[in-house]
Structure formats: C-alpha cells, structure tokens
PDB file of N, CA and C in Angstrom:
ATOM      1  N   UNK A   1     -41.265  37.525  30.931  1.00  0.00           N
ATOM      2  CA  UNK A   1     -39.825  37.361  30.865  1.00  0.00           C
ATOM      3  C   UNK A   1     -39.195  38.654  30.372  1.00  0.00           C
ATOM      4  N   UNK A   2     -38.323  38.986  30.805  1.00  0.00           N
ATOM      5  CA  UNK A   2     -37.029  40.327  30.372  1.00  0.00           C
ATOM      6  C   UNK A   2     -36.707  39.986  28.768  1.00  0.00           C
ATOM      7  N   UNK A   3     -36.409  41.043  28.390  1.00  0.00           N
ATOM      8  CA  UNK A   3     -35.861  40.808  27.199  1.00  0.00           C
ATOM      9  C   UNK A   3     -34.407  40.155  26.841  1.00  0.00           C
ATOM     10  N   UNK A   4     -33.658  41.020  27.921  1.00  0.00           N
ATOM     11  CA  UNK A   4     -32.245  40.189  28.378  1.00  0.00           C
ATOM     12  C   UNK A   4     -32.305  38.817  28.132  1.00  0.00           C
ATOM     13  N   UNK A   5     -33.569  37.995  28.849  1.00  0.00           N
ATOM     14  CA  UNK A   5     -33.300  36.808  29.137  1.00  0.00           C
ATOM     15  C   UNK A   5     -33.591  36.193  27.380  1.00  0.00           C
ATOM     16  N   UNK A   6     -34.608  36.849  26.965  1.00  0.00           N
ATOM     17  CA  UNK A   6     -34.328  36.355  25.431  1.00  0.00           C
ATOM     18  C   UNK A   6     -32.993  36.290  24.710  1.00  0.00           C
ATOM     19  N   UNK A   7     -32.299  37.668  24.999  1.00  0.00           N
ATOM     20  CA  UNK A   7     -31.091  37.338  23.788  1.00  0.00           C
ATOM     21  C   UNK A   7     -30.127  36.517  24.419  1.00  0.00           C
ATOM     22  N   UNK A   8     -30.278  35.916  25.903  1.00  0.00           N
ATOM     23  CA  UNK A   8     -29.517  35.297  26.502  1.00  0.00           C
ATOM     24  C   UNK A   8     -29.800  33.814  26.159  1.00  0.00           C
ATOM     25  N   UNK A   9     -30.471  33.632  25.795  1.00  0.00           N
ATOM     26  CA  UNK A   9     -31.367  32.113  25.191  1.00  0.00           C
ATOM     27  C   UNK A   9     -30.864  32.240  23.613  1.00  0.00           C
ATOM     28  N   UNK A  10     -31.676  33.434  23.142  1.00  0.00           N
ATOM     29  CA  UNK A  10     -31.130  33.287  21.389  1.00  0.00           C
ATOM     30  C   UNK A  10     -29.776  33.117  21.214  1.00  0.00           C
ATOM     31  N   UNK A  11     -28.604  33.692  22.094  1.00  0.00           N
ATOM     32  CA  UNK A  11     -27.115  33.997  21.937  1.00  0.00           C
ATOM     33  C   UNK A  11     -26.650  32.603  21.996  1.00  0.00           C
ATOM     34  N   UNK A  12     -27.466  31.624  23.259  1.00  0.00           N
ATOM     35  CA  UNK A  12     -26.827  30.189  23.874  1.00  0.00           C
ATOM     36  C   UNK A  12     -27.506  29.275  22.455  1.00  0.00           C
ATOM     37  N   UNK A  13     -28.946  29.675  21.951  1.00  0.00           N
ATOM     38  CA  UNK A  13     -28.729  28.748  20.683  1.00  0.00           C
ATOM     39  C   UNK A  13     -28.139  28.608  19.429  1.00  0.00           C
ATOM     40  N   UNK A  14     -27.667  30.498  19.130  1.00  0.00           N
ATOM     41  CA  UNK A  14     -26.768  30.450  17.908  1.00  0.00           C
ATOM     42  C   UNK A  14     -25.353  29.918  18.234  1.00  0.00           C
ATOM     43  N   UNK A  15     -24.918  29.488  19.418  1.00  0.00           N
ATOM     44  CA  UNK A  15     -23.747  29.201  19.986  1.00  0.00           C
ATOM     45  C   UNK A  15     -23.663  27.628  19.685  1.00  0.00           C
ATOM     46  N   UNK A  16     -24.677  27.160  19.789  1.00  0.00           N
ATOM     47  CA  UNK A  16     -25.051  25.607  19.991  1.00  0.00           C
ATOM     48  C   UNK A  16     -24.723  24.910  18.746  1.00  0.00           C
ATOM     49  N   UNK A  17     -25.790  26.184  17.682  1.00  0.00           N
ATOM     50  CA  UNK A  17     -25.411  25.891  16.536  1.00  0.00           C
ATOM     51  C   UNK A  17     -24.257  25.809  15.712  1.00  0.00           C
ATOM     52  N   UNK A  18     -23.930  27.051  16.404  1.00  0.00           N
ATOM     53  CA  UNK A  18     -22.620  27.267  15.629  1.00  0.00           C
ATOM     54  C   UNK A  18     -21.375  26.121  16.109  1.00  0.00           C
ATOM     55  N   UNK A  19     -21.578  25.527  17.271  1.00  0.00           N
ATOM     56  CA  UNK A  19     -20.479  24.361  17.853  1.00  0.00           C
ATOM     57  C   UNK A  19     -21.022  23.608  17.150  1.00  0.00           C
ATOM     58  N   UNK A  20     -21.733  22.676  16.951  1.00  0.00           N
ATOM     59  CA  UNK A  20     -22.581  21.710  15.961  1.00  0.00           C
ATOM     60  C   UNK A  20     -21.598  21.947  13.975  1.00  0.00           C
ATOM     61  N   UNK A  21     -21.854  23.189  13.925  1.00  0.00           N
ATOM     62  CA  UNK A  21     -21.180  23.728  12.664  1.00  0.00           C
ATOM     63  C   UNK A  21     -19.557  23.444  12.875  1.00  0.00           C
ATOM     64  N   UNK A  22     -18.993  23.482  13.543  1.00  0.00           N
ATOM     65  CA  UNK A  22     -17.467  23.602  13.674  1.00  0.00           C
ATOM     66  C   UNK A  22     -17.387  22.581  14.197  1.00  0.00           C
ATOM     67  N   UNK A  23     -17.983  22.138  14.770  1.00  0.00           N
ATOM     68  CA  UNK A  23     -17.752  20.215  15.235  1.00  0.00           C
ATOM     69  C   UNK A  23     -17.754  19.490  13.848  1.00  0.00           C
ATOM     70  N   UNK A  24     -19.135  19.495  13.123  1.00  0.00           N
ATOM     71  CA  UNK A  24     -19.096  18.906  11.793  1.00  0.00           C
ATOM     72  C   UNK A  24     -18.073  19.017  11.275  1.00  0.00           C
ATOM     73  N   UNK A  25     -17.511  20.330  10.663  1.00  0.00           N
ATOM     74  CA  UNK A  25     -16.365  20.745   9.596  1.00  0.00           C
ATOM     75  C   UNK A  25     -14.830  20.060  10.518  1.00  0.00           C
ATOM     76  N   UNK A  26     -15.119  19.792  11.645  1.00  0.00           N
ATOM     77  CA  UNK A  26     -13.825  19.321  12.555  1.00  0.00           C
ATOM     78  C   UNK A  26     -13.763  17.900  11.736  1.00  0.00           C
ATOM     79  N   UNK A  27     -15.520  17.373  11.648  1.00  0.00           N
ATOM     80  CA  UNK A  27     -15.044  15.889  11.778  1.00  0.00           C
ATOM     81  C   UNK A  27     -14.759  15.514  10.416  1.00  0.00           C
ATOM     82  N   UNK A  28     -15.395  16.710   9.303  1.00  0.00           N
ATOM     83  CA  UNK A  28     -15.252  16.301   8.038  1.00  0.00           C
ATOM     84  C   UNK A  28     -13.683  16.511   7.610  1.00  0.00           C
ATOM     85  N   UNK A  29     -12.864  16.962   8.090  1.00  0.00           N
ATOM     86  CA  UNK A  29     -11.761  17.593   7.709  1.00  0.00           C
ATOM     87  C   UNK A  29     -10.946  16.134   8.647  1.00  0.00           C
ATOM     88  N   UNK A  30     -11.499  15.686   9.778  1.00  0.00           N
ATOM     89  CA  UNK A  30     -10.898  14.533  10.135  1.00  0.00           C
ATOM     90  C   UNK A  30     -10.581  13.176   9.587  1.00  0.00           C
ATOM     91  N   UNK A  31     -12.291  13.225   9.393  1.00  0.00           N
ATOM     92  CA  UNK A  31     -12.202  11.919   8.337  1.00  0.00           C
ATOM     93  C   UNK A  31     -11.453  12.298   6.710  1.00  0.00           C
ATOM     94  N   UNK A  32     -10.856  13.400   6.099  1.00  0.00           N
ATOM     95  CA  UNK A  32     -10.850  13.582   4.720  1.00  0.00           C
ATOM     96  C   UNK A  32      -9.396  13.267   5.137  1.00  0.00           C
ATOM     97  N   UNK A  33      -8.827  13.390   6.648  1.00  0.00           N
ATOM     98  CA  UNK A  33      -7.228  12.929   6.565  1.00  0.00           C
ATOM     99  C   UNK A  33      -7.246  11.494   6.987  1.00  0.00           C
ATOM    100  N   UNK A  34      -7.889  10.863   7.535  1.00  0.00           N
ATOM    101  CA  UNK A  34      -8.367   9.162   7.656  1.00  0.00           C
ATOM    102  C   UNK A  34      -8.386   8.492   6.025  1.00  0.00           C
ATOM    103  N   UNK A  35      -8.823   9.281   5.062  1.00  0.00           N
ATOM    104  CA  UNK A  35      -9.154   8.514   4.079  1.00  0.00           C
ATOM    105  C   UNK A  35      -7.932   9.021   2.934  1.00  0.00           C
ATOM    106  N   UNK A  36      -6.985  10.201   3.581  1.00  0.00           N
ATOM    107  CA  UNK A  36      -5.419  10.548   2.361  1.00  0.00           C
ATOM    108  C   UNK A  36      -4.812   9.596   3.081  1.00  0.00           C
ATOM    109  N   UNK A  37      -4.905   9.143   4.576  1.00  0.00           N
ATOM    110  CA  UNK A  37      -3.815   8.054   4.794  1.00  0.00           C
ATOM    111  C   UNK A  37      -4.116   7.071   4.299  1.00  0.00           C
ATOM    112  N   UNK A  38      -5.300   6.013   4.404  1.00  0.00           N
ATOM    113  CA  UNK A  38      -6.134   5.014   3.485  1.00  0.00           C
ATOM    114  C   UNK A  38      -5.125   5.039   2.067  1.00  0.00           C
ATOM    115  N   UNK A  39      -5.400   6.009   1.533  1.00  0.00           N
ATOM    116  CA  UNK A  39      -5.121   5.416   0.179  1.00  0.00           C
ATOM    117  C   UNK A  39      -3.648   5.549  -0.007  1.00  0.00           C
ATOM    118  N   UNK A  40      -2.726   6.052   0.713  1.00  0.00           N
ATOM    119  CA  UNK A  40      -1.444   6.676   0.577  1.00  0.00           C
ATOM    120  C   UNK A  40      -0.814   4.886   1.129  1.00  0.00           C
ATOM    121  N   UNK A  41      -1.768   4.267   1.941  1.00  0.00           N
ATOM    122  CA  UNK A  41      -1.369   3.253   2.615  1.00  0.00           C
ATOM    123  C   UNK A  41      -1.612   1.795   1.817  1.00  0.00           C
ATOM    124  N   UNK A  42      -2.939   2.229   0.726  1.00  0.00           N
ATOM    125  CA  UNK A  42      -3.014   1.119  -0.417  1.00  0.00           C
ATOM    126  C   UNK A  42      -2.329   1.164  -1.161  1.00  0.00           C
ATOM    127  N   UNK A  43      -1.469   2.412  -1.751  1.00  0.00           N
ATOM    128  CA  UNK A  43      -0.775   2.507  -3.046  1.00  0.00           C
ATOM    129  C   UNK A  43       0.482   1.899  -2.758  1.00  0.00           C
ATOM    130  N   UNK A  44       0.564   2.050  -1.816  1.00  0.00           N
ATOM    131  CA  UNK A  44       1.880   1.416  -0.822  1.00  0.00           C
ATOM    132  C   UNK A  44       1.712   0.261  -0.708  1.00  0.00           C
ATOM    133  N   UNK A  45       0.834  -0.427  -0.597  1.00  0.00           N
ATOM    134  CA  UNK A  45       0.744  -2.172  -0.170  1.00  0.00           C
ATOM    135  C   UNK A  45       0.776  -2.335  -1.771  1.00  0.00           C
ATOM    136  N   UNK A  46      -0.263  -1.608  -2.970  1.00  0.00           N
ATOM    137  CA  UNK A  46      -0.127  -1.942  -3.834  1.00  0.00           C
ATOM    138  C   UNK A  46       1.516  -2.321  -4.376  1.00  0.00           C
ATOM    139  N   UNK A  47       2.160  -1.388  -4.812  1.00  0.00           N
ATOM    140  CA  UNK A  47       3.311  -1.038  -4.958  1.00  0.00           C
ATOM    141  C   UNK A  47       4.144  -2.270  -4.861  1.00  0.00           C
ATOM    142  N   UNK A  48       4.486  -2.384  -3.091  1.00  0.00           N
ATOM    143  CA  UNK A  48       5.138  -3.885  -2.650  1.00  0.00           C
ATOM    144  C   UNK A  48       4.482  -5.061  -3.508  1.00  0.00           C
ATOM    145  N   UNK A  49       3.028  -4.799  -3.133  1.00  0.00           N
ATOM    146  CA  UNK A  49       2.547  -6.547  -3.940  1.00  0.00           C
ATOM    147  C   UNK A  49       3.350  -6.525  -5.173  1.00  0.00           C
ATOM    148  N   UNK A  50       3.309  -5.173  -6.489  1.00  0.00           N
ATOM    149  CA  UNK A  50       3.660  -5.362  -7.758  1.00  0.00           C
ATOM    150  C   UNK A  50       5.187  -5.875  -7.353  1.00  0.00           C
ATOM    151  N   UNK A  51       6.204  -5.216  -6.706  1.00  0.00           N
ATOM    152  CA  UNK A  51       7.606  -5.398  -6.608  1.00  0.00           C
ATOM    153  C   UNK A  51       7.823  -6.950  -6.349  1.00  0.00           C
ATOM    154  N   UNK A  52       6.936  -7.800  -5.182  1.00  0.00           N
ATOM    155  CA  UNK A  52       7.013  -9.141  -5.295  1.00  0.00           C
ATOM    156  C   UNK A  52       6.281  -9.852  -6.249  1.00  0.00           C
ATOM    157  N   UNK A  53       5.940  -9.237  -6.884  1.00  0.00           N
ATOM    158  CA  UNK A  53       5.247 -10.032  -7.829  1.00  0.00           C
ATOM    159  C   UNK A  53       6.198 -10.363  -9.564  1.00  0.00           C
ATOM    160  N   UNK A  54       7.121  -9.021  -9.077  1.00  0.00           N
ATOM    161  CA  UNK A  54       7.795  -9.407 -10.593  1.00  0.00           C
ATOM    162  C   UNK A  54       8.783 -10.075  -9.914  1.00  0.00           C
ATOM    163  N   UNK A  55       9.585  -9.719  -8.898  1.00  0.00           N
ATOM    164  CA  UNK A  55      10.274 -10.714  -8.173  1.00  0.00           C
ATOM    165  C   UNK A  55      10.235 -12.479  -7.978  1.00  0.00           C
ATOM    166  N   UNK A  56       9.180 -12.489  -8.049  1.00  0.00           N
ATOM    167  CA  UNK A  56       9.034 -14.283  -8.032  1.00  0.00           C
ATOM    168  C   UNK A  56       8.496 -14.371  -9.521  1.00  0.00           C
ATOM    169  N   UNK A  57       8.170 -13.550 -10.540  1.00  0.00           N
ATOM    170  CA  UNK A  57       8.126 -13.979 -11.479  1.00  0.00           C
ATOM    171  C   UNK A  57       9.385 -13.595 -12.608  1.00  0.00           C
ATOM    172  N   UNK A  58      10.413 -13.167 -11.808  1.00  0.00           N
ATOM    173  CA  UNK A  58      12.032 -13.369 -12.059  1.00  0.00           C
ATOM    174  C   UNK A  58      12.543 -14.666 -12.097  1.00  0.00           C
ATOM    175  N   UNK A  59      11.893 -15.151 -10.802  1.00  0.00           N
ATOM    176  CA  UNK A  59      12.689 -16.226 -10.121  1.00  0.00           C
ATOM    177  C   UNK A  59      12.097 -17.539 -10.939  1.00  0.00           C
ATOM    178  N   UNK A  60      10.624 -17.641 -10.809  1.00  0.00           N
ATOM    179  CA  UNK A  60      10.214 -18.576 -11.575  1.00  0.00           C
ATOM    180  C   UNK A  60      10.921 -18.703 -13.199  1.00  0.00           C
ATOM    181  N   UNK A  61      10.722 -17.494 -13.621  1.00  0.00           N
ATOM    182  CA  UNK A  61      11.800 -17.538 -15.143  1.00  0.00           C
ATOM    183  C   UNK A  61      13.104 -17.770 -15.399  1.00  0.00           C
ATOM    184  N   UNK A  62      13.791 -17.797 -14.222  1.00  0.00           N
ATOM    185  CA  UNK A  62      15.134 -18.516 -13.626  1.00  0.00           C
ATOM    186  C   UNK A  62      15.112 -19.862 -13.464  1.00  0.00           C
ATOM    187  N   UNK A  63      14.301 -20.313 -12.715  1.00  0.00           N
ATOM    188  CA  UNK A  63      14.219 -21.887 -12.324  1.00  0.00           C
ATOM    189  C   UNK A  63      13.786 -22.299 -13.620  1.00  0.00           C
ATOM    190  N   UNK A  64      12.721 -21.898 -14.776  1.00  0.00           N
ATOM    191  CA  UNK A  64      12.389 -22.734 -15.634  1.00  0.00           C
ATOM    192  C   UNK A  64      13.738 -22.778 -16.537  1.00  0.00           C
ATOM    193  N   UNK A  65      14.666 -21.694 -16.839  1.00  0.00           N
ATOM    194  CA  UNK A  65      15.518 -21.647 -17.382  1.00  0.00           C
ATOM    195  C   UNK A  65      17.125 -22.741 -17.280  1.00  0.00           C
ATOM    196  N   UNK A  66      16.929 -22.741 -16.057  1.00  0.00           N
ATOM    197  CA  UNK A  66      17.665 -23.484 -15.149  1.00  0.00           C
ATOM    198  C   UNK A  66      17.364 -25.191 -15.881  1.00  0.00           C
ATOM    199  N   UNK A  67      16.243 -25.451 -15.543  1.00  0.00           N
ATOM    200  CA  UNK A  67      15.641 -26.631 -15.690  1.00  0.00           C
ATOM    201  C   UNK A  67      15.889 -27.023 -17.338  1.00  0.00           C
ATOM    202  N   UNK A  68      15.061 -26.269 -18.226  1.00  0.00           N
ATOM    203  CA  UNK A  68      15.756 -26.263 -19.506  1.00  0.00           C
ATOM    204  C   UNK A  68      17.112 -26.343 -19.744  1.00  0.00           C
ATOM    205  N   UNK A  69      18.101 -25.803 -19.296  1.00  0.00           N
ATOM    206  CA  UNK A  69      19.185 -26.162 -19.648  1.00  0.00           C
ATOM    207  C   UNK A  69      19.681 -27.408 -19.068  1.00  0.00           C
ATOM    208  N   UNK A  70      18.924 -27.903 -17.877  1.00  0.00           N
ATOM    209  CA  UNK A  70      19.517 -29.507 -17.179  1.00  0.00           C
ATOM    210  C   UNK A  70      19.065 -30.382 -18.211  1.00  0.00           C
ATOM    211  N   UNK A  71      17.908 -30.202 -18.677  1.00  0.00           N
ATOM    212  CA  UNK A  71      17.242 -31.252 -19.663  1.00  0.00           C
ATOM    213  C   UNK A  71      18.212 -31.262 -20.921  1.00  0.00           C
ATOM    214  N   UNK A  72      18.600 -30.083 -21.246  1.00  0.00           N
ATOM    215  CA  UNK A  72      19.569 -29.641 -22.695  1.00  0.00           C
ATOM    216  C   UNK A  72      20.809 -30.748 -22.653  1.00  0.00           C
ATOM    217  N   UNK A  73      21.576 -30.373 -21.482  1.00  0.00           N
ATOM    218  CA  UNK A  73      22.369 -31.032 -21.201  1.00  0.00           C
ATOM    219  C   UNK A  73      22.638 -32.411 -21.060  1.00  0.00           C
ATOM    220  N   UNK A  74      21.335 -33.002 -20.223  1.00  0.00           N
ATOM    221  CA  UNK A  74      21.470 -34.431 -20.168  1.00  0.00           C
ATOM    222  C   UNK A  74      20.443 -34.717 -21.442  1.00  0.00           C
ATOM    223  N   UNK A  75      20.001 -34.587 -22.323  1.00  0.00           N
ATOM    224  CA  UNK A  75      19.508 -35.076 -23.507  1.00  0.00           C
ATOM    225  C   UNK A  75      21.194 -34.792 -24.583  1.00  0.00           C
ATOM    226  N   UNK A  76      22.214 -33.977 -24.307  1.00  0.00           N
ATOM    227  CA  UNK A  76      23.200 -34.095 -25.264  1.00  0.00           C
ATOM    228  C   UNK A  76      24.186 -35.245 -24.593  1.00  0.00           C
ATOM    229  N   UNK A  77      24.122 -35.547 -23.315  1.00  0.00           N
ATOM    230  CA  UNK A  77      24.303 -36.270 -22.851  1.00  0.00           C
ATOM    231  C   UNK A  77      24.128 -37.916 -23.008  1.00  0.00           C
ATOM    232  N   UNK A  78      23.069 -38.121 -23.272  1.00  0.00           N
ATOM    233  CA  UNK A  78      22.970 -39.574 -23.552  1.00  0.00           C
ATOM    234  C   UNK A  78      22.700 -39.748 -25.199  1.00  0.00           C
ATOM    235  N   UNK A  79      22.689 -38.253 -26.050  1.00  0.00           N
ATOM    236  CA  UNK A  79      22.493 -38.773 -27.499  1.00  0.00           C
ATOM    237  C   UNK A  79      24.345 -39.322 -27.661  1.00  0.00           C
ATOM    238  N   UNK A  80      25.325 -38.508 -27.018  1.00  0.00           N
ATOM    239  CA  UNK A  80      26.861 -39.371 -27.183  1.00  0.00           C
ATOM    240  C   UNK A  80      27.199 -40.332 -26.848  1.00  0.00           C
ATOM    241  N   UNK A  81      26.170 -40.877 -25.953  1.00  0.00           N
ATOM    242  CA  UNK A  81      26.208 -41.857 -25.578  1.00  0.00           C
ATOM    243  C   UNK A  81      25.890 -42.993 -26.372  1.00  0.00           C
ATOM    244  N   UNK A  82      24.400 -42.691 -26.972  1.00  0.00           N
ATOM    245  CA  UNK A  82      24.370 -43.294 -28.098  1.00  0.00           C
ATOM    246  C   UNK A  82      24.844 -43.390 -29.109  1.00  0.00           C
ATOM    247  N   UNK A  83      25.152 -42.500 -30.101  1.00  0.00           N
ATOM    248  CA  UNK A  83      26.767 -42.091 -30.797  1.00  0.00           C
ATOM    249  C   UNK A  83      27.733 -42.839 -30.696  1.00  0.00           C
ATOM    250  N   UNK A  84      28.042 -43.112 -29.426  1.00  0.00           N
ATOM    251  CA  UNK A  84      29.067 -44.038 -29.155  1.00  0.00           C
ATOM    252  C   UNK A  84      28.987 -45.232 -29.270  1.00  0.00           C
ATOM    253  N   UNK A  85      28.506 -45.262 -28.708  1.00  0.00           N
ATOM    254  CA  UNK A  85      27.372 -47.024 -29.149  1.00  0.00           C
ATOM    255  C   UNK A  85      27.281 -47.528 -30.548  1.00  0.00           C
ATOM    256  N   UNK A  86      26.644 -46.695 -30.970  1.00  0.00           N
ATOM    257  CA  UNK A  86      26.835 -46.653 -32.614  1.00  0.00           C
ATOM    258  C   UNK A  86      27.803 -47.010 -33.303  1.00  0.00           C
ATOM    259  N   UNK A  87      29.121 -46.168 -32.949  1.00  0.00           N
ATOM    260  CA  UNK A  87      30.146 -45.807 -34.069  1.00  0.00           C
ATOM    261  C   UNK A  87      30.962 -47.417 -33.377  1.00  0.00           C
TER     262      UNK A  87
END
C-alpha cells in the first residue's frame, strides 16, 4: 500500500473520532438545556401549587369564620329567646 493511502485512512479515522467528540459535547450541551427547562418548569408548577394552596386555605379560613359567626349569632339568638321566656 502507498503511504498516501495511510494518511488517507489515519485522516478519515481522526475525523470519525473527532465527529463522535463533537456529536457527544452536541448531545451533552443538549440534554444540559432539556434538564434548565425541567426544572425552570417544576419551580413553576411548584410555585402555582404553593399560590393555590394558600388560596383555598384563605378560603377555607373564611368559610370556617363565616360558620362561626352563624353559630354566634343563632346561639345569641335563641339565649333572648329564652330571656324572654324567663322574664
């Protein structure tokens, strides 16, 4: 064989390699932006969950409040009643 044809072989495998090398670093640099959207996209779902979460636990502290004062009311409610009764 020519010598030519050697560095023409050695040239096509450091080439091979070197695509193999820049393919890798392609895919690692691909996946490292797959996984900033990932989490940019949990902190975000996180986030909402916390916002509804104090949200209905607004609301629940409303309704119990609510409720307490119906009970307040109709317990002052029938003690005048009794009162009345009484007097």
């Amino acid at each position: 064989m020519e010598p030519s044809l050697y560095y023409v072989i050695g040239a096509g495998l450091v080439l091979i390699v070197l695509a193999f090398v820049v393919g890798l670093l392609i895919s690692r640099k691909s996946g490292e932006g797959r996984i900033a959207k990932a989490e940019a996209l949990s902190t975000k779902i996180i986030a909402e969950a916390e916002k509804s979460a104090e949200i209905k636990k607004k609301e629940a502290l409303l309704e119990a409040k609510d409720e307490w004062f119906k009970a307040k009311q109709k317990f002052e409610r029938e003690s005048q009643l009794k009162k009345a009764e009484i007097a």
